[in-house]
Each structure stands twice: as C-alpha cells, then as structure tokens.
C-alpha atoms as a PDB file:
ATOM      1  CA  UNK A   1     129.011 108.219  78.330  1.00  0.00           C
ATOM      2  CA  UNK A   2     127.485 110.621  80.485  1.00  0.00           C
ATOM      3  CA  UNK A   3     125.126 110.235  83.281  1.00  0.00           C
ATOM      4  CA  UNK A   4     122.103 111.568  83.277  1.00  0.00           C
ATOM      5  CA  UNK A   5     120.246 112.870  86.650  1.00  0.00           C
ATOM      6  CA  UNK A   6     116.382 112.188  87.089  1.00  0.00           C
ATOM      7  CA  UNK A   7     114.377 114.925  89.245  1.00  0.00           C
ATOM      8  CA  UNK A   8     111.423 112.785  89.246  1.00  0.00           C
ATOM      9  CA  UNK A   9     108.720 112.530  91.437  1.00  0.00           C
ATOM     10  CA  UNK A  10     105.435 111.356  92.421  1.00  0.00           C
ATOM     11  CA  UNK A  11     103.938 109.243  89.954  1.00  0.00           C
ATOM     12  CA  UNK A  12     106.359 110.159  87.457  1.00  0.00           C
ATOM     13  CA  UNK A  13     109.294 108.986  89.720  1.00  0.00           C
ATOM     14  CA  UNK A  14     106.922 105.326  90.086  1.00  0.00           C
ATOM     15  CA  UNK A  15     108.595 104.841  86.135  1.00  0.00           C
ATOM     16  CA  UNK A  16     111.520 103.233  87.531  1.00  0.00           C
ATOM     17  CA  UNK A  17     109.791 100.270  88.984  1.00  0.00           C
ATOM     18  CA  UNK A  18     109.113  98.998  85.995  1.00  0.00           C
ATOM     19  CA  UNK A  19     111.877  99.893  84.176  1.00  0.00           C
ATOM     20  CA  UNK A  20     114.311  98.495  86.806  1.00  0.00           C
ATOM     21  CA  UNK A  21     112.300  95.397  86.193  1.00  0.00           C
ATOM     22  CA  UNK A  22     112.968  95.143  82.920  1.00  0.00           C
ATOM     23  CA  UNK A  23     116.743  95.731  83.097  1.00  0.00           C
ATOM     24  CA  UNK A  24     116.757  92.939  85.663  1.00  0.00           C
ATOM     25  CA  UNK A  25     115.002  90.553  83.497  1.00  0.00           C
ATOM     26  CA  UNK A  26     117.440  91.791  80.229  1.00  0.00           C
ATOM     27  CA  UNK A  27     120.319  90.262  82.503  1.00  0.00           C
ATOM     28  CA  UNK A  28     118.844  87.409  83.549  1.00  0.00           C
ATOM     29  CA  UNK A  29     119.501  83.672  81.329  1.00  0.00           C
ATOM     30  CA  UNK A  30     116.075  83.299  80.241  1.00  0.00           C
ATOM     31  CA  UNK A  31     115.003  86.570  79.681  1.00  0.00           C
ATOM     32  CA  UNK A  32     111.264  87.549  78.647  1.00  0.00           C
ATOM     33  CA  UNK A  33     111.799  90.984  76.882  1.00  0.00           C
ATOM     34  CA  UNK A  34     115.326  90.874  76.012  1.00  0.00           C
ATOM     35  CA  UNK A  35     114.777  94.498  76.396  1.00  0.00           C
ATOM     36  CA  UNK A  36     118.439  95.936  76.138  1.00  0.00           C
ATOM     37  CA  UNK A  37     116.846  99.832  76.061  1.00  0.00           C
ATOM     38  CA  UNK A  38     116.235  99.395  79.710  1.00  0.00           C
ATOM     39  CA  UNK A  39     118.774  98.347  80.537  1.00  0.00           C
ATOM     40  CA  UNK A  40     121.425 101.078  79.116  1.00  0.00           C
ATOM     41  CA  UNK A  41     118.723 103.665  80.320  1.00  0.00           C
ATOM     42  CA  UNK A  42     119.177 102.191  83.888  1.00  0.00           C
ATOM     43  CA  UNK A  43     123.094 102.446  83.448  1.00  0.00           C
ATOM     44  CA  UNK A  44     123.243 105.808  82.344  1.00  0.00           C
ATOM     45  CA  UNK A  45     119.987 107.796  84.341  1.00  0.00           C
ATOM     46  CA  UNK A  46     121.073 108.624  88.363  1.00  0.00           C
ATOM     47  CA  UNK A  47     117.858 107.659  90.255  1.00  0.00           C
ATOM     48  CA  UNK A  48     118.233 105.699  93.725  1.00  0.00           C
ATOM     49  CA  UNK A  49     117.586 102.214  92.892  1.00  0.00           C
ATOM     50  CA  UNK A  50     117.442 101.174  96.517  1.00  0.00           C
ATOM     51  CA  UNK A  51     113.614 102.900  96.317  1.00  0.00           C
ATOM     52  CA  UNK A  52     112.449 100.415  93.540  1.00  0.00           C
ATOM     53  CA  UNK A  53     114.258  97.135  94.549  1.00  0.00           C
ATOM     54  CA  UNK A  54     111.126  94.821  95.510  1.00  0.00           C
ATOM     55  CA  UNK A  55     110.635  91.096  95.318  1.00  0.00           C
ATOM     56  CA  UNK A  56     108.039  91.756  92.652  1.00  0.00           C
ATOM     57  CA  UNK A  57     109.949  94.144  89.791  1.00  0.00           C
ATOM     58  CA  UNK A  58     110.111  91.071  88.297  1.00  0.00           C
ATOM     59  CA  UNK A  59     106.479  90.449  87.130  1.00  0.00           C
ATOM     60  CA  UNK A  60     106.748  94.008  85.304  1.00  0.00           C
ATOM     61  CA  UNK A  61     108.662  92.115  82.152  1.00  0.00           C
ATOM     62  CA  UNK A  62     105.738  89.716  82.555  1.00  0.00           C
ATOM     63  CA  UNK A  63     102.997  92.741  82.097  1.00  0.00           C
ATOM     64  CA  UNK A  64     104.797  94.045  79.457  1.00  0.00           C
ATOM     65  CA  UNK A  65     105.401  91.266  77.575  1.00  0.00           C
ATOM     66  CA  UNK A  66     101.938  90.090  77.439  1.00  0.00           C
ATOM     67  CA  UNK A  67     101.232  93.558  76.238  1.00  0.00           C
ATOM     68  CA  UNK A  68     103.754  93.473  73.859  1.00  0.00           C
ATOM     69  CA  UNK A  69     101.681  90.465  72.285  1.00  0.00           C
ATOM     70  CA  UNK A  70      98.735  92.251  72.231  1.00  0.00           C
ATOM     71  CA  UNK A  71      99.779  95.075  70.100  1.00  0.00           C
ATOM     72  CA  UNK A  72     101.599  93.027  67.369  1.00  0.00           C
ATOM     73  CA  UNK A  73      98.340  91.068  67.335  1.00  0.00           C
ATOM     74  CA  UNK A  74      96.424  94.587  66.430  1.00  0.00           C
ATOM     75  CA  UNK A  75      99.063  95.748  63.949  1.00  0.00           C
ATOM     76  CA  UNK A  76      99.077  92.569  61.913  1.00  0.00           C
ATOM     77  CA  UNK A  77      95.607  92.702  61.910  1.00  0.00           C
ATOM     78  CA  UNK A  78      95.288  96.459  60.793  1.00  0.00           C
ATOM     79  CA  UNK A  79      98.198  97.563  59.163  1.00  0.00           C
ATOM     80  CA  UNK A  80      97.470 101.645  59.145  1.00  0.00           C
ATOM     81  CA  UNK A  81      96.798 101.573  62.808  1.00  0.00           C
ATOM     82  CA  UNK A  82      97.423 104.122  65.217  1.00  0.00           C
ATOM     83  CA  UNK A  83      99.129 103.227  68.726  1.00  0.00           C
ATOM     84  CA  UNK A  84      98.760 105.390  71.496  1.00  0.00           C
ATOM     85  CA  UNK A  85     100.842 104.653  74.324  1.00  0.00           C
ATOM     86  CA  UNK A  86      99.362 106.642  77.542  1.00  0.00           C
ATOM     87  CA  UNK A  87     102.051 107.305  80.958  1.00  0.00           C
ATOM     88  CA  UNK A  88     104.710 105.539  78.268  1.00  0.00           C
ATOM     89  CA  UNK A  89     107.306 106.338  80.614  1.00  0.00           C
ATOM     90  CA  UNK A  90     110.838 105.321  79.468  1.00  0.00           C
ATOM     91  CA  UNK A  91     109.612 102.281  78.326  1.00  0.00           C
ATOM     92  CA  UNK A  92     110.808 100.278  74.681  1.00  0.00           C
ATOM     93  CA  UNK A  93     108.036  99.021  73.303  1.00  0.00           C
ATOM     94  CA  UNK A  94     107.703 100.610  70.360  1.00  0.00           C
ATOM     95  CA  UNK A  95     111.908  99.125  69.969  1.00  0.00           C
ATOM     96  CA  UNK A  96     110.178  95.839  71.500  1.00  0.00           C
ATOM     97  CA  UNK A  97     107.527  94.977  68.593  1.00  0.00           C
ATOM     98  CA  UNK A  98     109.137  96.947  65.308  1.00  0.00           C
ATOM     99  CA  UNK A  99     105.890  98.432  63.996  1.00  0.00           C
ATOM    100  CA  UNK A 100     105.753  98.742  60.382  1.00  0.00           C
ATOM    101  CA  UNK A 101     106.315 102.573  58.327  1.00  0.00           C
ATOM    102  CA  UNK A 102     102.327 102.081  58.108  1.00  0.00           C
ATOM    103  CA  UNK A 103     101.766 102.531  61.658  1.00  0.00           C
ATOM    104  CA  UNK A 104     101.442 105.708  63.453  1.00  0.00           C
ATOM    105  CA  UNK A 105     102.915 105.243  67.206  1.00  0.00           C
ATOM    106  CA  UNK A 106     102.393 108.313  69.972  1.00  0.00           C
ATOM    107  CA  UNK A 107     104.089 107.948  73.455  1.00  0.00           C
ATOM    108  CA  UNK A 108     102.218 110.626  75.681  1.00  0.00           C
ATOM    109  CA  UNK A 109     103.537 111.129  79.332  1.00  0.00           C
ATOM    110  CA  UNK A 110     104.049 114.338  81.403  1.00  0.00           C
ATOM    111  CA  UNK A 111     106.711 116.942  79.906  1.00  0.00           C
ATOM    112  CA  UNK A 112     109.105 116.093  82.421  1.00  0.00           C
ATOM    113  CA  UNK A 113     109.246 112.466  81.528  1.00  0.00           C
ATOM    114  CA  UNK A 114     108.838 113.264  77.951  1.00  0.00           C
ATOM    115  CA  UNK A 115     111.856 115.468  78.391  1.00  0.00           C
ATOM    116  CA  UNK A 116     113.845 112.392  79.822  1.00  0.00           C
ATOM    117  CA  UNK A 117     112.720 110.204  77.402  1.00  0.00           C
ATOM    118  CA  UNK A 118     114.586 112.731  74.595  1.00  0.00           C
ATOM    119  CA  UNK A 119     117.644 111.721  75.471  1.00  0.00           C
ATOM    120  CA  UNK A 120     116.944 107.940  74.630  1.00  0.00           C
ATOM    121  CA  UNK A 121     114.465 108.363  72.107  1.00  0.00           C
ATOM    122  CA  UNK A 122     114.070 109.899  68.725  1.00  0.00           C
ATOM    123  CA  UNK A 123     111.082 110.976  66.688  1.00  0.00           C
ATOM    124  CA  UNK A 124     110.328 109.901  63.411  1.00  0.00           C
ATOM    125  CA  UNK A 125     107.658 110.400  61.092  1.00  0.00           C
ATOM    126  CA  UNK A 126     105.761 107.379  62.242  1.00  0.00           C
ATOM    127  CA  UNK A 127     106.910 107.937  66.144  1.00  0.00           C
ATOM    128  CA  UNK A 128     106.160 110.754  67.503  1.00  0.00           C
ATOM    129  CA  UNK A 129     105.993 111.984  71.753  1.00  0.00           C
ATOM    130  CA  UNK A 130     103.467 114.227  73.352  1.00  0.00           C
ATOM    131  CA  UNK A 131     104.033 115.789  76.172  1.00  0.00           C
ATOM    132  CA  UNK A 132     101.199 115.951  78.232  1.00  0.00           C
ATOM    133  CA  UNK A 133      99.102 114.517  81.148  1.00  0.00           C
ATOM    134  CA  UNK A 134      97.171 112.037  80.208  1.00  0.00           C
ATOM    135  CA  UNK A 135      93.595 113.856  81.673  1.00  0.00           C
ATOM    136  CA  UNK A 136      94.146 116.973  79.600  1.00  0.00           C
ATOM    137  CA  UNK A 137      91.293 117.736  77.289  1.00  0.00           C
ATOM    138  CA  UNK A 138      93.096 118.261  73.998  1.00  0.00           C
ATOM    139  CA  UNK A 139      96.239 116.429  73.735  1.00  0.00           C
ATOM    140  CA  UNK A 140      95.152 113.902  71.512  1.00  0.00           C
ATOM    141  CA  UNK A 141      94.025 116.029  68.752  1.00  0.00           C
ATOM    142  CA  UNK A 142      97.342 116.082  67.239  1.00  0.00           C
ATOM    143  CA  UNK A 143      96.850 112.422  66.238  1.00  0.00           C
ATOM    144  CA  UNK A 144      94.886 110.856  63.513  1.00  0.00           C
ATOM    145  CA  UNK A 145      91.268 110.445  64.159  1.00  0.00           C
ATOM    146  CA  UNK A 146      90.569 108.503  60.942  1.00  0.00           C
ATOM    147  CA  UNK A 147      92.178 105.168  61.398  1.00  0.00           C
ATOM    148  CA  UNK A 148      92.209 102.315  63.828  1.00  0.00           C
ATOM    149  CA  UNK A 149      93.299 102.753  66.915  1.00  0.00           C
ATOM    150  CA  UNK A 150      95.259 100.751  69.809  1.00  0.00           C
ATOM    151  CA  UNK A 151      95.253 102.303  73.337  1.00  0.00           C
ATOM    152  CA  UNK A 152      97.654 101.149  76.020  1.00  0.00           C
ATOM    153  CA  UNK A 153      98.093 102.124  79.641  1.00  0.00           C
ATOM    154  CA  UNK A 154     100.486  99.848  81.151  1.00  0.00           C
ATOM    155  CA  UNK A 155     100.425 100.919  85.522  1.00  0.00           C
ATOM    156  CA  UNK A 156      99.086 103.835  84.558  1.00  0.00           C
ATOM    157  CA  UNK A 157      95.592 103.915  86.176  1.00  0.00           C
ATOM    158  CA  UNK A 158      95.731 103.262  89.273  1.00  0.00           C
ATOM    159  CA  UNK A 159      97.319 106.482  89.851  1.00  0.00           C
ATOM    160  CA  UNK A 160      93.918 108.159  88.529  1.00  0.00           C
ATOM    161  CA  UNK A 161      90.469 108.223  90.476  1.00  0.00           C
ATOM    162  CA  UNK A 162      87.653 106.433  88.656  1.00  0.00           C
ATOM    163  CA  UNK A 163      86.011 109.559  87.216  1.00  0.00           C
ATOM    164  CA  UNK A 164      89.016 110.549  85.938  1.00  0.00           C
ATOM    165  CA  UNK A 165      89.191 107.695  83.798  1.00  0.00           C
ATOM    166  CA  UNK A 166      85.695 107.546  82.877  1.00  0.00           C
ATOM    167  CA  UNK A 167      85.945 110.696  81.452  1.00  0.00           C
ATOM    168  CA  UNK A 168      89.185 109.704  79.950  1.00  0.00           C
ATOM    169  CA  UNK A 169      87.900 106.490  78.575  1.00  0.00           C
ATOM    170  CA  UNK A 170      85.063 108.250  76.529  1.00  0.00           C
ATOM    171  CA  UNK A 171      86.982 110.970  75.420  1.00  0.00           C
ATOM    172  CA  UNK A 172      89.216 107.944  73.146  1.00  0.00           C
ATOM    173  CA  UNK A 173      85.913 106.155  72.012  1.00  0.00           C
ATOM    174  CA  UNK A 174      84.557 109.657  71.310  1.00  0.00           C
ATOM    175  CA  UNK A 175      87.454 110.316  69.032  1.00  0.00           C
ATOM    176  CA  UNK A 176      88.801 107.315  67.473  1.00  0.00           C
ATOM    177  CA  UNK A 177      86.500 105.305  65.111  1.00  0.00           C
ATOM    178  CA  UNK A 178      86.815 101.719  66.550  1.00  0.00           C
ATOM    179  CA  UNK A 179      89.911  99.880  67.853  1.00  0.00           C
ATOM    180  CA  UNK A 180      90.876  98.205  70.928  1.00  0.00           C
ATOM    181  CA  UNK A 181      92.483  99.328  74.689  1.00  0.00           C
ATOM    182  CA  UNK A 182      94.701  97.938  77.180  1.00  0.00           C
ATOM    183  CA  UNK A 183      94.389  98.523  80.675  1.00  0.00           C
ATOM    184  CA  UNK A 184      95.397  96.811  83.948  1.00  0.00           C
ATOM    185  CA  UNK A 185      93.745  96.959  87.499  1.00  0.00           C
ATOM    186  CA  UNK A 186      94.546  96.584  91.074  1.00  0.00           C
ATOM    187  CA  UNK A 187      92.444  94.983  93.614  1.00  0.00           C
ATOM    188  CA  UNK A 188      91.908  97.184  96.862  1.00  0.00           C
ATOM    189  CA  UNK A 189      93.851  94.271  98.741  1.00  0.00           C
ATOM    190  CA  UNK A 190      96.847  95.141  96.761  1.00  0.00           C
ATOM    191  CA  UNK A 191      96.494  99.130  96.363  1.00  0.00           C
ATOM    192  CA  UNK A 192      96.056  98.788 100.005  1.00  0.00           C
ATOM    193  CA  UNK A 193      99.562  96.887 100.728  1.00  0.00           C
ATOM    194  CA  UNK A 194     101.494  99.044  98.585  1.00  0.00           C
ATOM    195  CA  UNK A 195      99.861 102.409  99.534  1.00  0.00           C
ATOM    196  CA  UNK A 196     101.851 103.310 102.358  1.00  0.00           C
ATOM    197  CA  UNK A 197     105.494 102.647 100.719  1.00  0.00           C
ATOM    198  CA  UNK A 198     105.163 104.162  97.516  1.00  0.00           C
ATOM    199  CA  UNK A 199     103.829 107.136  98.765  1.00  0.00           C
ATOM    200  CA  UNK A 200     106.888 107.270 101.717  1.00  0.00           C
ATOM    201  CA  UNK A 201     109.222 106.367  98.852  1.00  0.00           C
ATOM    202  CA  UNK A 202     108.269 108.704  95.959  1.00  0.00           C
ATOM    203  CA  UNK A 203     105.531 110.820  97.087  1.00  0.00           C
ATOM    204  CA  UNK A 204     102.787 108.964  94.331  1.00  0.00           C
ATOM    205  CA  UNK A 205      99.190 108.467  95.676  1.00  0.00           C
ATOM    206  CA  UNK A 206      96.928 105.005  94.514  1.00  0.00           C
ATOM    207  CA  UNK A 207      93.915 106.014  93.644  1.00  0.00           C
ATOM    208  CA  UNK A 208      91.432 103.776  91.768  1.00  0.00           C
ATOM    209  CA  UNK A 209      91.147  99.941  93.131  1.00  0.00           C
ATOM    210  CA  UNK A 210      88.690  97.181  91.349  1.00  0.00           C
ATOM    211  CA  UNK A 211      87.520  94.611  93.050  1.00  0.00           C
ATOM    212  CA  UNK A 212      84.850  93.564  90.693  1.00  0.00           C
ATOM    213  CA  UNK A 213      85.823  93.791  87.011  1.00  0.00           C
ATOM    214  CA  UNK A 214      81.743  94.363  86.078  1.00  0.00           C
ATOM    215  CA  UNK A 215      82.991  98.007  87.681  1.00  0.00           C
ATOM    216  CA  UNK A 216      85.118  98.783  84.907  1.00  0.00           C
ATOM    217  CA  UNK A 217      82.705  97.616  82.258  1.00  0.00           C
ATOM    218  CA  UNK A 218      80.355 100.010  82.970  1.00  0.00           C
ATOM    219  CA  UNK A 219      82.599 103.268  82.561  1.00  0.00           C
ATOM    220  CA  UNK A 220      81.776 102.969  78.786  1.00  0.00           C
ATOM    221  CA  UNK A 221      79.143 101.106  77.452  1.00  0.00           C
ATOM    222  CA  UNK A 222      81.187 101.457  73.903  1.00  0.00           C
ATOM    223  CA  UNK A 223      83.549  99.492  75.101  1.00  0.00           C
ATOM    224  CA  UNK A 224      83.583  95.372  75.143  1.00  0.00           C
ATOM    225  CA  UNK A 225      85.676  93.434  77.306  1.00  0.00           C
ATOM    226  CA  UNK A 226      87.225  90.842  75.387  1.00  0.00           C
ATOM    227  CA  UNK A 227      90.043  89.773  77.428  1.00  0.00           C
ATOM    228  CA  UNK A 228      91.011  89.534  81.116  1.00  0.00           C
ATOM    229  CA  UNK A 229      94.094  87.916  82.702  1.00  0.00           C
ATOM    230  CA  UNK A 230      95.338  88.002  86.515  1.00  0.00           C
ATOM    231  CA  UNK A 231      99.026  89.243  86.072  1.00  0.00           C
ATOM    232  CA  UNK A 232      99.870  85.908  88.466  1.00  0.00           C
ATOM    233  CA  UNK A 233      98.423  83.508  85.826  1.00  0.00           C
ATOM    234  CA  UNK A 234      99.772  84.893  82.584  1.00  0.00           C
ATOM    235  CA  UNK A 235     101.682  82.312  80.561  1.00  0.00           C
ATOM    236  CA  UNK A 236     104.523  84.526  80.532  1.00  0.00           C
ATOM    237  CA  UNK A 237     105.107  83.712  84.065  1.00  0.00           C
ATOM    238  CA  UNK A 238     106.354  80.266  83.467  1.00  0.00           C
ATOM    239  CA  UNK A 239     109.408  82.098  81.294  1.00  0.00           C
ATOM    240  CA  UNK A 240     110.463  83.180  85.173  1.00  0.00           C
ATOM    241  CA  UNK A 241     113.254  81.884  87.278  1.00  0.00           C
ATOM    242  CA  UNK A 242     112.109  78.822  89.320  1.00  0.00           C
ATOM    243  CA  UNK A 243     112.066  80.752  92.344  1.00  0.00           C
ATOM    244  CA  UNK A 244     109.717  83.114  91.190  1.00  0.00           C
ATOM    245  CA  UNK A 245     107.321  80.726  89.487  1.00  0.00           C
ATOM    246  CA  UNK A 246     107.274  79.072  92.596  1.00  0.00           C
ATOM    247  CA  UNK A 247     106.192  81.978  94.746  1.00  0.00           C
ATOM    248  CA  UNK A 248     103.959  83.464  92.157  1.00  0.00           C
ATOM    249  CA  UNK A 249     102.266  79.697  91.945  1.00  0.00           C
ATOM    250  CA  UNK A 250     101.642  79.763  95.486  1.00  0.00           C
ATOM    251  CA  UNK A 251     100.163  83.213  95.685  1.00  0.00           C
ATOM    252  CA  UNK A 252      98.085  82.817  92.358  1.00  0.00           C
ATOM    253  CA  UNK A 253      96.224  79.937  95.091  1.00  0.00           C
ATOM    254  CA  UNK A 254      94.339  83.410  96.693  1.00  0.00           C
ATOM    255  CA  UNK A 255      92.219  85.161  95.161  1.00  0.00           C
ATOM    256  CA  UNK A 256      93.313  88.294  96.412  1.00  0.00           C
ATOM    257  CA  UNK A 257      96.641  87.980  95.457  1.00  0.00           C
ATOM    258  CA  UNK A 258      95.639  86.488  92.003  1.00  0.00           C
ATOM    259  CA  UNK A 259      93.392  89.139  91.256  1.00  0.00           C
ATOM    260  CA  UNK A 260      96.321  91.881  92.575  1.00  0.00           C
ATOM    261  CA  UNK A 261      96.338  93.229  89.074  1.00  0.00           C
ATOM    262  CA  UNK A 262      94.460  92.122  86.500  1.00  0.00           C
ATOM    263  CA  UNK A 263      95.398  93.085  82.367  1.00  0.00           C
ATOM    264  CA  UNK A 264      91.799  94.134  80.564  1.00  0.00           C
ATOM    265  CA  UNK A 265      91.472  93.937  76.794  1.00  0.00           C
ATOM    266  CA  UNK A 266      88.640  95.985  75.015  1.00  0.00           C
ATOM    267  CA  UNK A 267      87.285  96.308  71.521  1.00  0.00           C
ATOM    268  CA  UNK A 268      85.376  99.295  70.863  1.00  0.00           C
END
C-alpha cells in the first residue's frame, strides 16, 4: 500500500496529536476507542511522529471517547439529526458511533486536510465533507437548516481568538433551529505550557484560554450549559493504563492542571 506524504502545517499539522493518540490507544490491551481508522491512517500518511510523541497523546482517546458518547446520546434521541463536525481532522468518528441512514453527518476542516482526508474517507449521501475554515461566513449553508442539530469541535478552539468564536457560535444558533454543541477549553496555565513547543514544532499559535467557564457562557446567551467535565476527571480515564491513571490522579489534585481542558456541553 502506498504511503502517503502530509504537507501540513500550523494548526492543520496539530491533527496528528490526536490522531497519534488514538493509534496508540488502538494498540494498547485495554483500548478506549478501538479506533482501527487511526491507526492504518498513521501507518500509511509520512508525517514526523517524533513532533507529536508527548506523555499526554494519551488523554486524546479519552476526549474523544467521551465525545463519542455524547453524540450517540443526541442521535438516539433525535433520529433526523444533523452532525456537524467542525476542524474534523482525520478523525473516525463518524466510523466510531455508526449513525443511522436518518442522520445527516458533515466533517468541515480546511481544503488541505479535507484533501487528505479523501484518501481515507468516502462520501455518501448521509456523509458528506466541506472544505472550508471553520470562520468563513457561508460554509454551512450547504447543510440542512431545518432539523436538529449536533455541533462538535473537538481541540479545535483554542486555536481561535474569543471573538472569533463568538461570532462563530451565533452564526450556528442563528442558523440551526435548536440542538446541542460540544466544545472543550484550555485554562491559560495550560495554553501557557504548551505555547512555546507547538508553535517551535508546527508553527500553530494558542489563542483563546478560559479560566472561568462563566466566560464562555456569555458568548451566546442562546446557548445553555448543560454539561462540564475536566478532561482529568472523565470516567473514561479509569479505562487507562495504571501508569497513566496514576499520574492523571495526581495531577487532577490541582486545580490548574484539572481544569487544563475542560469538555462543555450546550443545548440551544
């Protein structure tokens, strides 16, 4: 099989981090995603791995899992949904939680990524990709407005300034008649740590930190926070190797390492 060469970078290039995570967790004995897609796209795409090997790729199968568990929660509860997956990268999950023919899934990343994602992934007439940054005005017209709708952005916006996804934010709300969306957050303590490397390593920028979660709540005022869970405390993280619950345990002690990233769940 032939390999294929990535010319990522920036923020697109930051894909890999979680995607290497979830390959890792595919091969490990107790895995959490059992997420097989990453792993063959790992095997076949020619990226430098050494730049995304961290102690913490790990906790990315954790994220994803828990928001794996959201969305089948919204499709069994509204069975013509729409899902709009926003910086989708390479990931699976539409492989991960087998929709239904009812529901309408759209991956939207930049056409660079999109293009990437081609090789692994194939429309449908319930899937469909859209190539497109995520702030453009108009990209979302091309998907039903009439139906319910789940939004996800899984590390996706902290690689947007606030106002940016303000504007964002009400733009979905705007156009979709009610649903729910899925967000995480970084703390300045950890935006702060990581800073530095990932911009040395792949040229991305951090942009928005949260420190207090009332922040976020205010971007919208259509939007209701119904959920909120410090990546270091999901339930998901006891599925780990020892070694990891063990360090995670000990961190999840400090705030500011519990509250690293936090995973937001709104009704609107």
């Amino acid at each position: 099989m032939s390999q294929i060469i990535s010319n990522l970078t920036e923020e697109k290039e930051t894909l890999f981090i979680p995607l290497y995570g979830k390959a890792m967790d595919c091969h490990s004995k107790k895995s959490i995603l059992n997420d097989s897609t990453a792993s063959n796209i790992v095997e076949r795409v020619q990226f430098d791995i050494s730049k995304h090997k961290r102690s913490g790729e790990r906790i990315t199968a954790v994220r994803a899992k828990q928001y794996d568990e959201w969305t089948k929660d919204f499709i069994e509860k509204n069975k013509n949904a729409v899902v709009v997956h926003l910086g989708c990268g390479l990931d699976a999950r539409i492989t991960r939680t087998q929709p239904p023919t009812s529901i309408a899934w759209f991956d939207v990343d930049y056409q660079e990524v999109i293009d990437l994602r081609k090789h692994f992934y194939s429309e449908t007439d319930e899937y469909k990709m859209i190539a497109s940054s995520i702030t453009s005005k108009n990209w979302f017209k091309t998907i039903p407005a009439d139906r319910p709708a789940l939004i996800i952005a899984e590390g996706v916006f902290e690689y947007l300034s606030k106002e940016e996804i303000k504007t964002l934010l009400n733009r979905l709300t705007d156009y979709f008649p009610y649903g729910q969306m899925a967000f995480d957050v970084m703390n300045s303590a950890s935006t702060d740590m990581r800073k530095d490397d990932l911009q040395e390593k792949t040229g991305a920028i951090l942009g928005w930190a949260v420190n207090d979660i009332n922040e976020v709540d205010k971007l919208n005022p259509k939007l209701n926070r119904v959920g909120t869970i410090p990546l270091l405390k999901s339930i998901y993280v006891r599925k780990l190797p020892f070694g990891y619950r063990f360090v995670f345990s000990l961190l999840a002690l400090f705030p500011k390492y519990k509250n690293a990233m936090r995973l937001l769940r709104y009704e609107f």
